[in-house]
Protein backbone atom coordinates (compact mmCIF):
# COMPACT_ATOMS: atom_id res chain seq x y z
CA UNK A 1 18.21 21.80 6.81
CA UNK A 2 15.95 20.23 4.03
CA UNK A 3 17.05 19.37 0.76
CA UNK A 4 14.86 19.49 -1.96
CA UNK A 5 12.47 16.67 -3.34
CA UNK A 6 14.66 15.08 -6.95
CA UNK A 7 13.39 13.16 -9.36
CA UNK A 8 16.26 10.58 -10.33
CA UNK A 9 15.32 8.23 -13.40
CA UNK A 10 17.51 5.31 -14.27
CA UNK A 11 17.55 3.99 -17.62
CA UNK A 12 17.92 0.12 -16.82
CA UNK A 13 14.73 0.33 -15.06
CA UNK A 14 12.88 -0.12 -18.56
CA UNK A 15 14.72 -2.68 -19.47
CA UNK A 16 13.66 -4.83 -15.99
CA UNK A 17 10.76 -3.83 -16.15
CA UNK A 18 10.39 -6.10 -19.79
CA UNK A 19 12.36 -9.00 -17.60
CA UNK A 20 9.93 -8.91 -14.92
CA UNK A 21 6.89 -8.90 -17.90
CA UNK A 22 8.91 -11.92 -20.00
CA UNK A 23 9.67 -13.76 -16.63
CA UNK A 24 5.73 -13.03 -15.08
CA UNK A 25 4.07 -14.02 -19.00
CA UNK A 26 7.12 -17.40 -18.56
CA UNK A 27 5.83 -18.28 -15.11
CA UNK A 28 2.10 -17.80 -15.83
CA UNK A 29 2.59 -20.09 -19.02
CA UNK A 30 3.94 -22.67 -16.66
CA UNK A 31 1.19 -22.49 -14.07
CA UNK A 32 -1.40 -23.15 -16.69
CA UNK A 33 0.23 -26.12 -18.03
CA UNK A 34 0.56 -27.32 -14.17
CA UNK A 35 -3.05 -26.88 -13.42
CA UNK A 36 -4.22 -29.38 -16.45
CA UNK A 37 -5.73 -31.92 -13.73
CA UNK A 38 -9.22 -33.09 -13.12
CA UNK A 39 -10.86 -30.81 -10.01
CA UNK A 40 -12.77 -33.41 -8.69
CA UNK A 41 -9.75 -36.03 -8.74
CA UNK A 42 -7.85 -33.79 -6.85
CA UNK A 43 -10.66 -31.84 -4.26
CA UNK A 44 -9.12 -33.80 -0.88
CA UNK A 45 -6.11 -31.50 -1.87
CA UNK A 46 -5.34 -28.13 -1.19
CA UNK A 47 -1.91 -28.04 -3.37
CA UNK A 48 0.76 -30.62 -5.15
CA UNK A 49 4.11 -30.48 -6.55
CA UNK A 50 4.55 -31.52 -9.60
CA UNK A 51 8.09 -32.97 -10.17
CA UNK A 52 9.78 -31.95 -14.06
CA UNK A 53 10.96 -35.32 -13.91
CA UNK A 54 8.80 -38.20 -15.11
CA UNK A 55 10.87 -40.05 -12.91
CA UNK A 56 9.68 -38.80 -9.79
CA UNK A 57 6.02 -38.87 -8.77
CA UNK A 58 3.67 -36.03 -7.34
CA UNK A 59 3.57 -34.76 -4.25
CA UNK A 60 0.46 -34.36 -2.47
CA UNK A 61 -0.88 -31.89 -0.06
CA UNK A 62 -3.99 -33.03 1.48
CA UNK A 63 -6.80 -30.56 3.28
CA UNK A 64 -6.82 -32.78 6.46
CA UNK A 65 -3.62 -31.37 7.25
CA UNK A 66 -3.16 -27.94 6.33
CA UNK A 67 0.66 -27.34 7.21
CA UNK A 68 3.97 -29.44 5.94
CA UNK A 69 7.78 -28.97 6.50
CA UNK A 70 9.89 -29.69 3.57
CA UNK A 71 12.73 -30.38 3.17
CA UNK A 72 16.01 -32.70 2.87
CA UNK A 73 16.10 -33.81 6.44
CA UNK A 74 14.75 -37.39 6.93
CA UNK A 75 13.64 -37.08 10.37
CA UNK A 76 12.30 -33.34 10.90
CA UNK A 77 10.51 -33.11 7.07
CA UNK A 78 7.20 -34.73 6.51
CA UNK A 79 8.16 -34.52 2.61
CA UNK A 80 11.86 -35.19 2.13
CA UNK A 81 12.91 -34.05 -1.12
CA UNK A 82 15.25 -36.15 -3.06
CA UNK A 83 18.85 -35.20 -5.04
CA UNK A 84 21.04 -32.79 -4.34
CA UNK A 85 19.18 -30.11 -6.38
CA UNK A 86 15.78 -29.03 -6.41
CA UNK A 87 16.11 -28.93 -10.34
CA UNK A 88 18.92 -29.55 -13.10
């Protein structure tokens, strides 16, 4: 027994579909302001983190080794993140 093929339309999807586009243009906004650095300063990288805080520095990811575990964990992380929180 088939049923037929329906159509169903929900009227919230508009209305994520303008969060998604707010939160994408928010996130973009942010990348750009990240990505402010001098190329050749930073071409022995292949990615940083960039804390929020002033009072914590960057976090470099260098091309010589190409995978990292992060992480809270002193002694299985090669980057041990600080806090309690990854932001406040």
């Amino acid at each position: 027994m088939s049923s037929p093929d329906i159509m169903q339309t929900d009227d919230t999807s508009e209305g994520n579909q303008d969060f998604e586009s707010e939160t994408q243009q928010q996130t973009q906004s942010t990348q750009q302001a990240s990505q402010q650095t001098n190329p050749s300063l930073d071409s022995h990288l292949w990615g940083f983190l960039q804390p929020c805080s002033p009072a914590l520095t960057r976090i470099d990811f260098w091309k010589i080794h190409p995978r990292y575990t992060i992480g809270r964990n002193t002694q299985t992380n090669q980057v041990v993140l600080p806090g309690f929180k990854v932001s406040k």
